[in-house]
C-alpha atoms as a PDB file:
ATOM      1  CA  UNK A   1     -21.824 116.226  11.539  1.00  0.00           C
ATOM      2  CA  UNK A   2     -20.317 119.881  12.182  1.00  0.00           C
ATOM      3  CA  UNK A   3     -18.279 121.503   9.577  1.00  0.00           C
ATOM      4  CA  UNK A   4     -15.728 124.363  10.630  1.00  0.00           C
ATOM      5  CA  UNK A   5     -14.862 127.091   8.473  1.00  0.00           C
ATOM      6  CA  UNK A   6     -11.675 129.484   9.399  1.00  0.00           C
ATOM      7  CA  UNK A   7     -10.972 132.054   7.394  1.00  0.00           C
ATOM      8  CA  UNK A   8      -8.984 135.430   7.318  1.00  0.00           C
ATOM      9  CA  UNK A   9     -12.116 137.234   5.874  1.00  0.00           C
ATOM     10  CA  UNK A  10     -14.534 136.150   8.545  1.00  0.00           C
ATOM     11  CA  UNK A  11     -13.909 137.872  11.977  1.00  0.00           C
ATOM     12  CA  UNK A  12     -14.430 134.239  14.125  1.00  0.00           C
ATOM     13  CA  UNK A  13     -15.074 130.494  12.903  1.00  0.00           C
ATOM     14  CA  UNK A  14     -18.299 129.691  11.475  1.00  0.00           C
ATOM     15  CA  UNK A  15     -19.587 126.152  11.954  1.00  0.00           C
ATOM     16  CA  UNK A  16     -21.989 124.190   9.477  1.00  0.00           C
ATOM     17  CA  UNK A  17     -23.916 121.048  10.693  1.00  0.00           C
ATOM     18  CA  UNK A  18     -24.336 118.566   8.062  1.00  0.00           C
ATOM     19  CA  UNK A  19     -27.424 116.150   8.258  1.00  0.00           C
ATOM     20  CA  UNK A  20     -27.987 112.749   6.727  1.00  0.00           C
ATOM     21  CA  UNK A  21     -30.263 114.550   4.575  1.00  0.00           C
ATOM     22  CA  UNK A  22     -27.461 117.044   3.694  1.00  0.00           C
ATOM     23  CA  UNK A  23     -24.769 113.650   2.895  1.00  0.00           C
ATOM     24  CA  UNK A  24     -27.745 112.015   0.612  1.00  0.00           C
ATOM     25  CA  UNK A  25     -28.246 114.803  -1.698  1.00  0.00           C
ATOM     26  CA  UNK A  26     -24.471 114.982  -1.755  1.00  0.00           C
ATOM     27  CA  UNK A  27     -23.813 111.633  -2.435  1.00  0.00           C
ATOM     28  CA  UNK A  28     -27.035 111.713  -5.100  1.00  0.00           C
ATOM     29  CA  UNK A  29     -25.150 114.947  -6.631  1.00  0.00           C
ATOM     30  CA  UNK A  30     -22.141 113.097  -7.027  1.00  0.00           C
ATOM     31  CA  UNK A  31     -23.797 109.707  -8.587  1.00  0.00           C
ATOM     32  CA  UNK A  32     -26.355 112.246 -10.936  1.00  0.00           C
ATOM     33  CA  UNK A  33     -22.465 113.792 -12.398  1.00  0.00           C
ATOM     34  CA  UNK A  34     -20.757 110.499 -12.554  1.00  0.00           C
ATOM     35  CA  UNK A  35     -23.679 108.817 -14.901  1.00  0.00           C
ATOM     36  CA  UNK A  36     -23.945 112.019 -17.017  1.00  0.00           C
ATOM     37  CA  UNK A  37     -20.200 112.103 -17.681  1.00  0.00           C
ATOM     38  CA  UNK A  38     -20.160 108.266 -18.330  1.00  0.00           C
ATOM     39  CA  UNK A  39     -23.046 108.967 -21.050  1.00  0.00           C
ATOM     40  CA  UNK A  40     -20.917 111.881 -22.469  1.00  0.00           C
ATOM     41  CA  UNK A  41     -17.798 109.489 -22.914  1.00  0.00           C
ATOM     42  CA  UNK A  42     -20.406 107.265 -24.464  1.00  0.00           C
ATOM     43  CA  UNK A  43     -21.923 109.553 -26.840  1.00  0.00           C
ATOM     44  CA  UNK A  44     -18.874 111.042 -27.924  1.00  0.00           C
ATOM     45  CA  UNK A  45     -17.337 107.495 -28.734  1.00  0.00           C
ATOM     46  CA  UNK A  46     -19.943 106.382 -30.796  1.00  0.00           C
ATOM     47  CA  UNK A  47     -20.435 109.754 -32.221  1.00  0.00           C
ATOM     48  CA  UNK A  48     -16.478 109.889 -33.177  1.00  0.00           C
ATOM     49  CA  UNK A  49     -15.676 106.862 -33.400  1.00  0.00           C
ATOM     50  CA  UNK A  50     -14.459 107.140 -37.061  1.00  0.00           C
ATOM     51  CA  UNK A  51     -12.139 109.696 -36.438  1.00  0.00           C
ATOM     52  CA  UNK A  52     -10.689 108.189 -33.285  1.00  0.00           C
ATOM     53  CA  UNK A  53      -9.924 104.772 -35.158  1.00  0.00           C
ATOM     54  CA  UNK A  54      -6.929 106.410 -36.887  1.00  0.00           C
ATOM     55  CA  UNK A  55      -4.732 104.518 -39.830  1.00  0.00           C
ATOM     56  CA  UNK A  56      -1.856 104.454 -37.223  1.00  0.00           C
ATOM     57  CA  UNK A  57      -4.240 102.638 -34.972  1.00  0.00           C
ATOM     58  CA  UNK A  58      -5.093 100.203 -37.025  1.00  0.00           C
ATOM     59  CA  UNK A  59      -1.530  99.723 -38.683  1.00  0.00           C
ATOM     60  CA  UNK A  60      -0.890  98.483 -34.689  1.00  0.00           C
ATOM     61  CA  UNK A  61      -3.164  96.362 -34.211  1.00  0.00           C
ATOM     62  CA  UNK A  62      -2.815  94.838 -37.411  1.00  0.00           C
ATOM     63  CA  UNK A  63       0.781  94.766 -37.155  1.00  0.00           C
ATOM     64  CA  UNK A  64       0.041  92.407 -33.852  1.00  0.00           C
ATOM     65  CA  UNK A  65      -2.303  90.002 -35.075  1.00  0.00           C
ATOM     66  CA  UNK A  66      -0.127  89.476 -37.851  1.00  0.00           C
ATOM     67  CA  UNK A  67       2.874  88.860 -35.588  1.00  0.00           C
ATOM     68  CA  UNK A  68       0.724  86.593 -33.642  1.00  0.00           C
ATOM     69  CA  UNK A  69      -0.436  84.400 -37.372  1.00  0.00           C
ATOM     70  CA  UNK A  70       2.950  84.453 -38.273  1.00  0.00           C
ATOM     71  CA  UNK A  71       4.129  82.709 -34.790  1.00  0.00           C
ATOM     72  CA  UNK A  72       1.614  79.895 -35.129  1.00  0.00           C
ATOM     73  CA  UNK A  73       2.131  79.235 -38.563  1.00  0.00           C
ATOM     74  CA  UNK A  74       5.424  79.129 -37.746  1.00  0.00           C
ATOM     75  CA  UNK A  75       4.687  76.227 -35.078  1.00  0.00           C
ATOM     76  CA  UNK A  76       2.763  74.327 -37.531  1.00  0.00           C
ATOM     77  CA  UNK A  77       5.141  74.426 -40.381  1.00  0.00           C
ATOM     78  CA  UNK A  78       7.344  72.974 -38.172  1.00  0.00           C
ATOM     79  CA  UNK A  79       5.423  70.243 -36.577  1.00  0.00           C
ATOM     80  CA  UNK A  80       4.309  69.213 -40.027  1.00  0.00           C
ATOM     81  CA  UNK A  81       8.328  69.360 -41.020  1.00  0.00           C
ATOM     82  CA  UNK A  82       9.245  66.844 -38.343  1.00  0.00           C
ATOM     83  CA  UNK A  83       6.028  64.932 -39.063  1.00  0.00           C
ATOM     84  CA  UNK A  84       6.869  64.246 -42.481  1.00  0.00           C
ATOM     85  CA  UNK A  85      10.327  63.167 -41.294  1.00  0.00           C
ATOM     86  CA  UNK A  86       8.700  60.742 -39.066  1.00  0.00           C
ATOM     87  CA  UNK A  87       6.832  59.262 -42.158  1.00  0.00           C
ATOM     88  CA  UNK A  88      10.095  59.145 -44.022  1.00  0.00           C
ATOM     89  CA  UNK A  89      11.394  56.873 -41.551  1.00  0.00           C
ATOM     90  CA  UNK A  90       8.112  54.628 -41.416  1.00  0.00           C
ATOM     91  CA  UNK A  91       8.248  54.053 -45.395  1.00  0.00           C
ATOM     92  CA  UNK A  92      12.080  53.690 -45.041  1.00  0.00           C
ATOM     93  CA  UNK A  93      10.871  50.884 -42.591  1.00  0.00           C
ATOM     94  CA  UNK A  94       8.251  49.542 -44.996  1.00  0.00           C
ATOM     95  CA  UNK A  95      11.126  49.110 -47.147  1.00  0.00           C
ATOM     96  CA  UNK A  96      12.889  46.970 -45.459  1.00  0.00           C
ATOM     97  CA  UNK A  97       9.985  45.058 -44.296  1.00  0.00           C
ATOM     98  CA  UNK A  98       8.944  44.399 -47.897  1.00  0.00           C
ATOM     99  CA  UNK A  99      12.685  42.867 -47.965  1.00  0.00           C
ATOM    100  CA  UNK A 100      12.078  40.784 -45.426  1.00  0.00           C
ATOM    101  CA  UNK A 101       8.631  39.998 -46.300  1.00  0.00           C
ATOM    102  CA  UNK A 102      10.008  38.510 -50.126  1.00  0.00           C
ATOM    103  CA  UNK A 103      13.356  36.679 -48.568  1.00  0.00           C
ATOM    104  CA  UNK A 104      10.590  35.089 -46.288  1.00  0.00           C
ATOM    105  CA  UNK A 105       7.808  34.226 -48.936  1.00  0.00           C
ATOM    106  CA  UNK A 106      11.007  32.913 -51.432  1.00  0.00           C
ATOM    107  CA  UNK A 107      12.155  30.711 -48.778  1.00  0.00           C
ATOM    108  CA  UNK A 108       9.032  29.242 -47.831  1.00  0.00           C
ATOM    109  CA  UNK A 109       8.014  28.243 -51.224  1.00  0.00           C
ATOM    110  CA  UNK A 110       5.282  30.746 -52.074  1.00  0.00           C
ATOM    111  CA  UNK A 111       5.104  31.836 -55.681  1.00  0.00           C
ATOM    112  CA  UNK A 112       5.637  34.786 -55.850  1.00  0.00           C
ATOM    113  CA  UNK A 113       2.127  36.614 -57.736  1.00  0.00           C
ATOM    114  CA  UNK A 114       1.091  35.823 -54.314  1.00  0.00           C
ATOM    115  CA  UNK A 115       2.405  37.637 -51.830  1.00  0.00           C
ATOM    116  CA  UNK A 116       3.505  40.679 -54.079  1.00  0.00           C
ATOM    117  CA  UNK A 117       6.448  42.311 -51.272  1.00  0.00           C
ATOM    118  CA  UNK A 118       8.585  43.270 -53.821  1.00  0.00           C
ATOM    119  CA  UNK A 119       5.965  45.625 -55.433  1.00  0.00           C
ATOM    120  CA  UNK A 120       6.916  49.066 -53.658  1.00  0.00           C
ATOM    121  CA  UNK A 121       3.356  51.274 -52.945  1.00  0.00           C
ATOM    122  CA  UNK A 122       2.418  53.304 -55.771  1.00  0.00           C
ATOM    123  CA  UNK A 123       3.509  56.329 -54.883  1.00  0.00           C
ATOM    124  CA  UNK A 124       6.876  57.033 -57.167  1.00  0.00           C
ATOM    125  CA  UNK A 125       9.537  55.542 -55.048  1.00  0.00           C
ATOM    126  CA  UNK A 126       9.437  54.565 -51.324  1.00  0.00           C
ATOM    127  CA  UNK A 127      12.743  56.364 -49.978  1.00  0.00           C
ATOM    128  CA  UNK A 128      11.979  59.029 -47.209  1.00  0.00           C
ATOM    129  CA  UNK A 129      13.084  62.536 -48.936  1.00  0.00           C
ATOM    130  CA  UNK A 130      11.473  65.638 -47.902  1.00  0.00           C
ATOM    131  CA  UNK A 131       9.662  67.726 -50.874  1.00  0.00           C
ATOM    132  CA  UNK A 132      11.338  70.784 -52.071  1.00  0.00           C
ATOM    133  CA  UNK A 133       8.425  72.768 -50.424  1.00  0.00           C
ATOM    134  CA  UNK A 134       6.598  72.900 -47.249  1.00  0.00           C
ATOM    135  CA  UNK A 135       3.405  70.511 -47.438  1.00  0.00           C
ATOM    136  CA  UNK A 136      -0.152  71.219 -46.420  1.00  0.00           C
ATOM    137  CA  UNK A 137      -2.121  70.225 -44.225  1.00  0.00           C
ATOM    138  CA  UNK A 138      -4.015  68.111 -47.274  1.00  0.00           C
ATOM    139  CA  UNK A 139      -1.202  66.530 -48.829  1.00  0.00           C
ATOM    140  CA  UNK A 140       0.201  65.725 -45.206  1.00  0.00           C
ATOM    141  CA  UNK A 141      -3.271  63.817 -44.551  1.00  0.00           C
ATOM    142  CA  UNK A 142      -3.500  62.130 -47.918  1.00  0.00           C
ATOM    143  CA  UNK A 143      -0.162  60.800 -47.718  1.00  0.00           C
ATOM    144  CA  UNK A 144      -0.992  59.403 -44.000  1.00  0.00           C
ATOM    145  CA  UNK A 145      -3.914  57.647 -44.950  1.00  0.00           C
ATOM    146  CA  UNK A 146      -1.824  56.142 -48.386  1.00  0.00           C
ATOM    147  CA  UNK A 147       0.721  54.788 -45.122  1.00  0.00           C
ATOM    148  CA  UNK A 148      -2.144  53.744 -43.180  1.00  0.00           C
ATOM    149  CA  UNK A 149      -3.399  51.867 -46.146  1.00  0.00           C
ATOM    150  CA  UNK A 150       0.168  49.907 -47.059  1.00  0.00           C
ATOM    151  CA  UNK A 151       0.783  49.494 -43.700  1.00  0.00           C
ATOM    152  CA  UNK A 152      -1.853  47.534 -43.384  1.00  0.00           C
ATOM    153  CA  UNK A 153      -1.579  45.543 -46.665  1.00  0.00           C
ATOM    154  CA  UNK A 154       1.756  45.005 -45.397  1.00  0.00           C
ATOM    155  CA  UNK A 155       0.528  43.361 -41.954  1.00  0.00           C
ATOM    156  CA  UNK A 156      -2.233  41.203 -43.764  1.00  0.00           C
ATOM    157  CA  UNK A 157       0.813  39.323 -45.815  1.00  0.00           C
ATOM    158  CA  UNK A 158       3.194  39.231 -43.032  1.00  0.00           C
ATOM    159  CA  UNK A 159       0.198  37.789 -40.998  1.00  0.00           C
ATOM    160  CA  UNK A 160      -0.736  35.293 -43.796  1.00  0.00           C
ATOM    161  CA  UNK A 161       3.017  34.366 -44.539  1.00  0.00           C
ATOM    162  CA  UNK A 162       3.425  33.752 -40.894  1.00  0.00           C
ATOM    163  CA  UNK A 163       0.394  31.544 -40.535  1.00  0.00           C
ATOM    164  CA  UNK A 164       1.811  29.459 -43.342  1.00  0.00           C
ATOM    165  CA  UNK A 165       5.349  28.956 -41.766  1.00  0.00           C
ATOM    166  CA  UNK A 166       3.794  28.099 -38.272  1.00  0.00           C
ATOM    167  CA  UNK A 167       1.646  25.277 -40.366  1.00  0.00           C
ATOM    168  CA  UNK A 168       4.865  24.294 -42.304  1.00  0.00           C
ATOM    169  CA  UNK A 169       7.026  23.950 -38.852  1.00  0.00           C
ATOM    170  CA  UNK A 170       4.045  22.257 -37.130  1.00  0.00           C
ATOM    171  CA  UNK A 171       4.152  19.939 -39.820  1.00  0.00           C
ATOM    172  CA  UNK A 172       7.548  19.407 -39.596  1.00  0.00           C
ATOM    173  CA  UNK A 173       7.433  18.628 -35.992  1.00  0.00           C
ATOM    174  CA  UNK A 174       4.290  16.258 -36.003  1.00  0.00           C
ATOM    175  CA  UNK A 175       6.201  14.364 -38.831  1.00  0.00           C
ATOM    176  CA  UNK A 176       8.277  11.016 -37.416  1.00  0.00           C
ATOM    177  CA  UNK A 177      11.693  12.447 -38.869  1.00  0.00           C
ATOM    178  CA  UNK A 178      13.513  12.192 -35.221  1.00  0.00           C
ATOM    179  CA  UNK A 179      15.546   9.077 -35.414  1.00  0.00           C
ATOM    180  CA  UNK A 180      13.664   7.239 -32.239  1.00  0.00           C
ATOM    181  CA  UNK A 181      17.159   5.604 -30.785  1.00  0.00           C
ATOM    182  CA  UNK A 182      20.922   6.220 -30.871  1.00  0.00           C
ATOM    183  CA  UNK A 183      21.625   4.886 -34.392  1.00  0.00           C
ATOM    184  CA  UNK A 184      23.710   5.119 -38.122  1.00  0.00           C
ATOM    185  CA  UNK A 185      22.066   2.141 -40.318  1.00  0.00           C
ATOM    186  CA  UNK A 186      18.866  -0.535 -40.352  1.00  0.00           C
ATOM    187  CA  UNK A 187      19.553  -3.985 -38.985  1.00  0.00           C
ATOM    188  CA  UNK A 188      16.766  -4.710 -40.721  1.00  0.00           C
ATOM    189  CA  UNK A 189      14.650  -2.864 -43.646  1.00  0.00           C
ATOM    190  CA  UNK A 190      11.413  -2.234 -44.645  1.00  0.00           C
ATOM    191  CA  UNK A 191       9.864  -4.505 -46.717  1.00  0.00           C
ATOM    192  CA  UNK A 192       9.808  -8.060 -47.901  1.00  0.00           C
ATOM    193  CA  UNK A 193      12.645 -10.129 -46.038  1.00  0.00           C
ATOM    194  CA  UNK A 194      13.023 -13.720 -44.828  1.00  0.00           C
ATOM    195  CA  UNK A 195      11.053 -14.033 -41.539  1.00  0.00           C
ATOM    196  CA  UNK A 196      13.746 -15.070 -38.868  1.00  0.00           C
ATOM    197  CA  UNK A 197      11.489 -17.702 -36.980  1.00  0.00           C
ATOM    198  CA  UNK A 198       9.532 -19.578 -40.105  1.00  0.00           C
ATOM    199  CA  UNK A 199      12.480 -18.424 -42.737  1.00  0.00           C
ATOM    200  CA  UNK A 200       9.940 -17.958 -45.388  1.00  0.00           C
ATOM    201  CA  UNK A 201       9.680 -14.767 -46.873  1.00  0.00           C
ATOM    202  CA  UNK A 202       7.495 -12.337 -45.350  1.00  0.00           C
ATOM    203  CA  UNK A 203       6.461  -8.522 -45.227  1.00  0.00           C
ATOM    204  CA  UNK A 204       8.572  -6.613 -42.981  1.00  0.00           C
ATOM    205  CA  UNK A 205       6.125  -3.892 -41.999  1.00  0.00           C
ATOM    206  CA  UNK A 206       9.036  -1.501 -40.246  1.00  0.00           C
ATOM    207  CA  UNK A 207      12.638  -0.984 -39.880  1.00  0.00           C
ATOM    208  CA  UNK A 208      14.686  -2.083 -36.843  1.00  0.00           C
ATOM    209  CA  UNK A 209      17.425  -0.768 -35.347  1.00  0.00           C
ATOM    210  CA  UNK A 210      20.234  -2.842 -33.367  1.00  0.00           C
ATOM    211  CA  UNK A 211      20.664  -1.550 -29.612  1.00  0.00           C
ATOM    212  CA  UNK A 212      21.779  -2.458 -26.439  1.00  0.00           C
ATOM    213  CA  UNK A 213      18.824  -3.077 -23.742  1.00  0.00           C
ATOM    214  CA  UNK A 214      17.838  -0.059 -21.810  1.00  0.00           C
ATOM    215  CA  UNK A 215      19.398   2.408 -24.723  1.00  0.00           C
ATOM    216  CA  UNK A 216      16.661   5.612 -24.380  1.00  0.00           C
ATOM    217  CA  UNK A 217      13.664   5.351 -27.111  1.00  0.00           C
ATOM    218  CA  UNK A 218      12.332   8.840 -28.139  1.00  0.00           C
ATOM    219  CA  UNK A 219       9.052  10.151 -29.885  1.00  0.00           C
ATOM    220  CA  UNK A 220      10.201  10.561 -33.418  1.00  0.00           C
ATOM    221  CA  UNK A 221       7.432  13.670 -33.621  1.00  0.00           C
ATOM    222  CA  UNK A 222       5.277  14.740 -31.431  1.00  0.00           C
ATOM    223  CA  UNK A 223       1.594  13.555 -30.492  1.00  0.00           C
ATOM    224  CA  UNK A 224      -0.328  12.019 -28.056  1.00  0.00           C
ATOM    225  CA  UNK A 225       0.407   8.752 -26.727  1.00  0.00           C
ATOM    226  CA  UNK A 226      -2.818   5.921 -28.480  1.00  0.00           C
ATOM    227  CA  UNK A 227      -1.477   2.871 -27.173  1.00  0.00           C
ATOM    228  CA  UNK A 228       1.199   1.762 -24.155  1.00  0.00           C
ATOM    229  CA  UNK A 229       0.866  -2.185 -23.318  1.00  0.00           C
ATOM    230  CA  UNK A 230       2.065  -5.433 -23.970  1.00  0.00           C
ATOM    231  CA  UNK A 231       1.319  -7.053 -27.297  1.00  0.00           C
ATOM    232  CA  UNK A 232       1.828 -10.971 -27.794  1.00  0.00           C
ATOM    233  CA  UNK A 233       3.784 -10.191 -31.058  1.00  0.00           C
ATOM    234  CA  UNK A 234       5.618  -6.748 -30.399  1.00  0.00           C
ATOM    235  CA  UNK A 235       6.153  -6.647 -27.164  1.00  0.00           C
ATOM    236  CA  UNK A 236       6.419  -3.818 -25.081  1.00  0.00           C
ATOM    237  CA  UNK A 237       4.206  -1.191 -27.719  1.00  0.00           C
ATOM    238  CA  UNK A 238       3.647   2.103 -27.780  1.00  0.00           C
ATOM    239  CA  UNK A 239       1.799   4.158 -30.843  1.00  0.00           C
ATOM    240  CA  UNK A 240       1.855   8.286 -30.785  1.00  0.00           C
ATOM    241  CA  UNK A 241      -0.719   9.807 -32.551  1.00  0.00           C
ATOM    242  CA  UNK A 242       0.697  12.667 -34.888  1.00  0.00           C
ATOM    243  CA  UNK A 243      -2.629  13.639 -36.519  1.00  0.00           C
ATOM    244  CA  UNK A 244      -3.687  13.798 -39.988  1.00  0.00           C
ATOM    245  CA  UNK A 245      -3.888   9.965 -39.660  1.00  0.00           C
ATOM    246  CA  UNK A 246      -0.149   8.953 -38.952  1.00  0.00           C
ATOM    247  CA  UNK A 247       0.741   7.283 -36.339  1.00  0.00           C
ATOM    248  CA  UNK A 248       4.148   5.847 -35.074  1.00  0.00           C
ATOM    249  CA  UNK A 249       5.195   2.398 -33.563  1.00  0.00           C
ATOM    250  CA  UNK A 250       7.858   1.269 -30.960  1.00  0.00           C
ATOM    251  CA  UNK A 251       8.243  -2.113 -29.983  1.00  0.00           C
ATOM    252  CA  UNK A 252      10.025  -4.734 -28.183  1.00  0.00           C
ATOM    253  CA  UNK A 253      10.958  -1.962 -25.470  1.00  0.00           C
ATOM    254  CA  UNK A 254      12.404  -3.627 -21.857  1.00  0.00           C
ATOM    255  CA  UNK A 255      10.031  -0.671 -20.307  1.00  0.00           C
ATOM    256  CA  UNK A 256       7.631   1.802 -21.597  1.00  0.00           C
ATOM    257  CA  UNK A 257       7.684   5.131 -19.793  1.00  0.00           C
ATOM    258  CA  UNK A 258       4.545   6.816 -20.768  1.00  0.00           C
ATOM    259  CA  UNK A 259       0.811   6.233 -20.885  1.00  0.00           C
ATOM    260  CA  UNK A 260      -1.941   5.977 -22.988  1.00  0.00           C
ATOM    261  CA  UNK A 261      -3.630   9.880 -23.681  1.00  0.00           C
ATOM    262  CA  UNK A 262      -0.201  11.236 -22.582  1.00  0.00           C
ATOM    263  CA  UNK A 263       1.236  14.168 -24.802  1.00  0.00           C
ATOM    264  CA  UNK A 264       4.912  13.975 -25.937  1.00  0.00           C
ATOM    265  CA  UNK A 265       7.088  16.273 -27.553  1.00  0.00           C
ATOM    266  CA  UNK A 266       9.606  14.923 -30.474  1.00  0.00           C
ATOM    267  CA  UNK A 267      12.788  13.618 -28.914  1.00  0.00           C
ATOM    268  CA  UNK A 268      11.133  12.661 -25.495  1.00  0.00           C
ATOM    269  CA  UNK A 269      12.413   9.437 -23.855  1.00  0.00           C
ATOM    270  CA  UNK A 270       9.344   7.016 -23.655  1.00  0.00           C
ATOM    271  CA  UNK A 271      10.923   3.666 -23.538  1.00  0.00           C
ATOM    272  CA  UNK A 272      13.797   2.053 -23.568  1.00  0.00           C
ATOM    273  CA  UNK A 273      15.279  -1.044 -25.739  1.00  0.00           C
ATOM    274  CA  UNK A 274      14.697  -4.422 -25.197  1.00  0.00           C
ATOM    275  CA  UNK A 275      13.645  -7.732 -26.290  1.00  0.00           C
ATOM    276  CA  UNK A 276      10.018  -8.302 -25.517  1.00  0.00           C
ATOM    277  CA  UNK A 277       7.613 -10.162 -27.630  1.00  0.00           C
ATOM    278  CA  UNK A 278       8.972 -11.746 -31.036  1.00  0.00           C
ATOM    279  CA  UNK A 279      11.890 -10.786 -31.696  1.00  0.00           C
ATOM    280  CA  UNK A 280      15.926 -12.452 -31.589  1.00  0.00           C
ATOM    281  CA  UNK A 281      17.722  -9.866 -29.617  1.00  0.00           C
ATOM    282  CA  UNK A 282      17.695  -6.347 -28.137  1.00  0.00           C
ATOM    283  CA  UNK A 283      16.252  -4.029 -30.801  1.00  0.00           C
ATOM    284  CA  UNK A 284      13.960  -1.285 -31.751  1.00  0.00           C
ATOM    285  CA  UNK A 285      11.261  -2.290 -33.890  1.00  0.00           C
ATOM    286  CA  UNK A 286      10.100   0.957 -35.851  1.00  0.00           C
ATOM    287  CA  UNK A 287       6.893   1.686 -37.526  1.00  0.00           C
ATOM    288  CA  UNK A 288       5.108   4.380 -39.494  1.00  0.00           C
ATOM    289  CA  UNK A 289       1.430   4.210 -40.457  1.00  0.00           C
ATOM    290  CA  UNK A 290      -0.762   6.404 -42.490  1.00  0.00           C
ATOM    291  CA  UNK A 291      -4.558   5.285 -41.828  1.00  0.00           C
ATOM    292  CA  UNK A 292      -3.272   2.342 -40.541  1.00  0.00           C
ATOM    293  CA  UNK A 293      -1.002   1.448 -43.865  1.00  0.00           C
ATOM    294  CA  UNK A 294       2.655   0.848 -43.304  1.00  0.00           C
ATOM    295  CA  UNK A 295       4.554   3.195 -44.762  1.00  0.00           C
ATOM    296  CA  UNK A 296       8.458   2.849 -44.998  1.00  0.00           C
ATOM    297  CA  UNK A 297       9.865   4.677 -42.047  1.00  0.00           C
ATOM    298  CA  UNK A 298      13.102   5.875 -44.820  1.00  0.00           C
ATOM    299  CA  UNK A 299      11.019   8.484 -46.372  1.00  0.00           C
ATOM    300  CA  UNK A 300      10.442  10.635 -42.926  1.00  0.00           C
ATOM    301  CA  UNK A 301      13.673   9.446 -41.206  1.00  0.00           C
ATOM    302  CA  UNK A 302      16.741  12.333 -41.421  1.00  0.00           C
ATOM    303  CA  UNK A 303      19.456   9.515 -40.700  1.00  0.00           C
ATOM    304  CA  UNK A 304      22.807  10.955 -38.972  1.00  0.00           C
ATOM    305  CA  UNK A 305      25.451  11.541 -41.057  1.00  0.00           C
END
């Protein structure tokens, strides 16, 4: 590498010819000055640092971070703000669910020492009212977990309560309280009455009701279907199964329209009226039995008005 020099001092233009050699001690020069300033800087900064970390210095970056903790405390206040808000509403809600729970639990017949829903958690009064001053993070969680806690109380009773009802209104409908044809009043009661062939007085184990042949025969309750034939006595006879032991009777049907292990639902047509068997005329011949006991049909019946 040639180096030119021009100058007014020097009479004509004197070259230099740089070598590698000559551009690796120059570059080694350079390096050897950089690292000895960079240890300078180094020793001086450790050596000063005290007087380099003025008051004004720190008063900055103090000033930021506090900015900065001010910011996110800001964003939390809030956030817990608007949280506790949101639990106002949910124990606002409880509220009204206790209501509802008690109406429910009055109506069904419960005493009430049992399903206590009137008894408002113990926490002073359960309307949603923000506290005069911010709350922390503490009393945020503690009154969560009091929430979580009647929350739950509150969906053990409900769950309870509602068991009970679904018994109660599957007891209702397995009961024989359907009136099983199209009728206002017994041609015949239950009990003892003078026996229309042998006119001696005899046991009348149902009720019967007076109907044109082929008028529809429901299930009084539903059940499953126990027996569907001909009997020499009643007829055309079916018995549902209602469980618990009770079983209903219809006989002296023209036609029976279900079978024996079939499942019918209260008010389904499974016969119609006729005459079959012993009887004097088109009727229905009703019967209710408990363990195979009569039982008089009046007590389950809800006759039309």
């Amino acid at each position: 590498m040639n180096v030119i020099l021009i100058s007014n001092n020097l009479a004509k233009a004197k070259t230099l010819t740089l070598t590698s050699t000559h551009l690796v001690l120059v570059a080694g020069l350079f390096f050897l000055v950089v690292i000895l300033l960079a240890m300078g800087l180094n020793y001086l900064s450790l050596r000063y640092a005290d007087k380099i970390d003025s008051p004004s210095l720190r008063s900055l970056v103090l000033s930021v971070q506090q900015e900065e903790h001010q910011k996110t405390q800001s964003y939390l206040r809030d956030s817990l703000n608007a949280m506790a808000v949101k639990m106002g509403q949910m124990q606002a809600q409880l509220l009204r669910l206790d209501s509802v729970g008690a109406r429910l639990a009055e109506l069904s017949g419960i005493k009430p020492q049992e399903f206590l829903f009137n008894q408002t958690p113990g926490q002073g009064g359960m309307m949603a009212a923000l506290p005069s001053q911010d709350m922390s993070f503490l009393e945020f969680n503690n009154k969560i977990e009091e929430l979580s806690r009647v929350l739950e109380d509150r969906s053990d009773k409900l769950g309870a309560l509602d068991s009970l009802l679904m018994q109660d209104r599957l007891k209702k409908k397995m009961l024989p309280s359907v009136m099983p044809v199209d009728a206002k009043w017994y041609s015949s009661g239950f009990g003892v009455r003078i026996d229309p062939f042998s006119g001696r007085s005899a046991f009348h184990e149902g009720v019967d009701f007076t109907a044109a042949t082929g008028t529809p025969i429901v299930a009084a309750a539903g059940g499953v279907v126990v027996y569907s034939d001909y009997h020499p006595e009643y007829g055309n006879m079916i018995d549902v199964d209602h469980g618990n032991d009770l079983v209903s009777r219809y006989a002296h049907a023209s036609k029976r329209l279900v079978k024996p292990g079939q499942v019918v639902v209260r008010g389904q047509k499974i016969a119609e009226v006729g005459s079959t068997g012993r009887s004097t005329g088109p009727h229905l011949h009703f019967e209710v039995r408990h363990r195979g006991l009569p039982q008089n049909p009046s007590r389950f019946l809800k006759m039309p008005g």
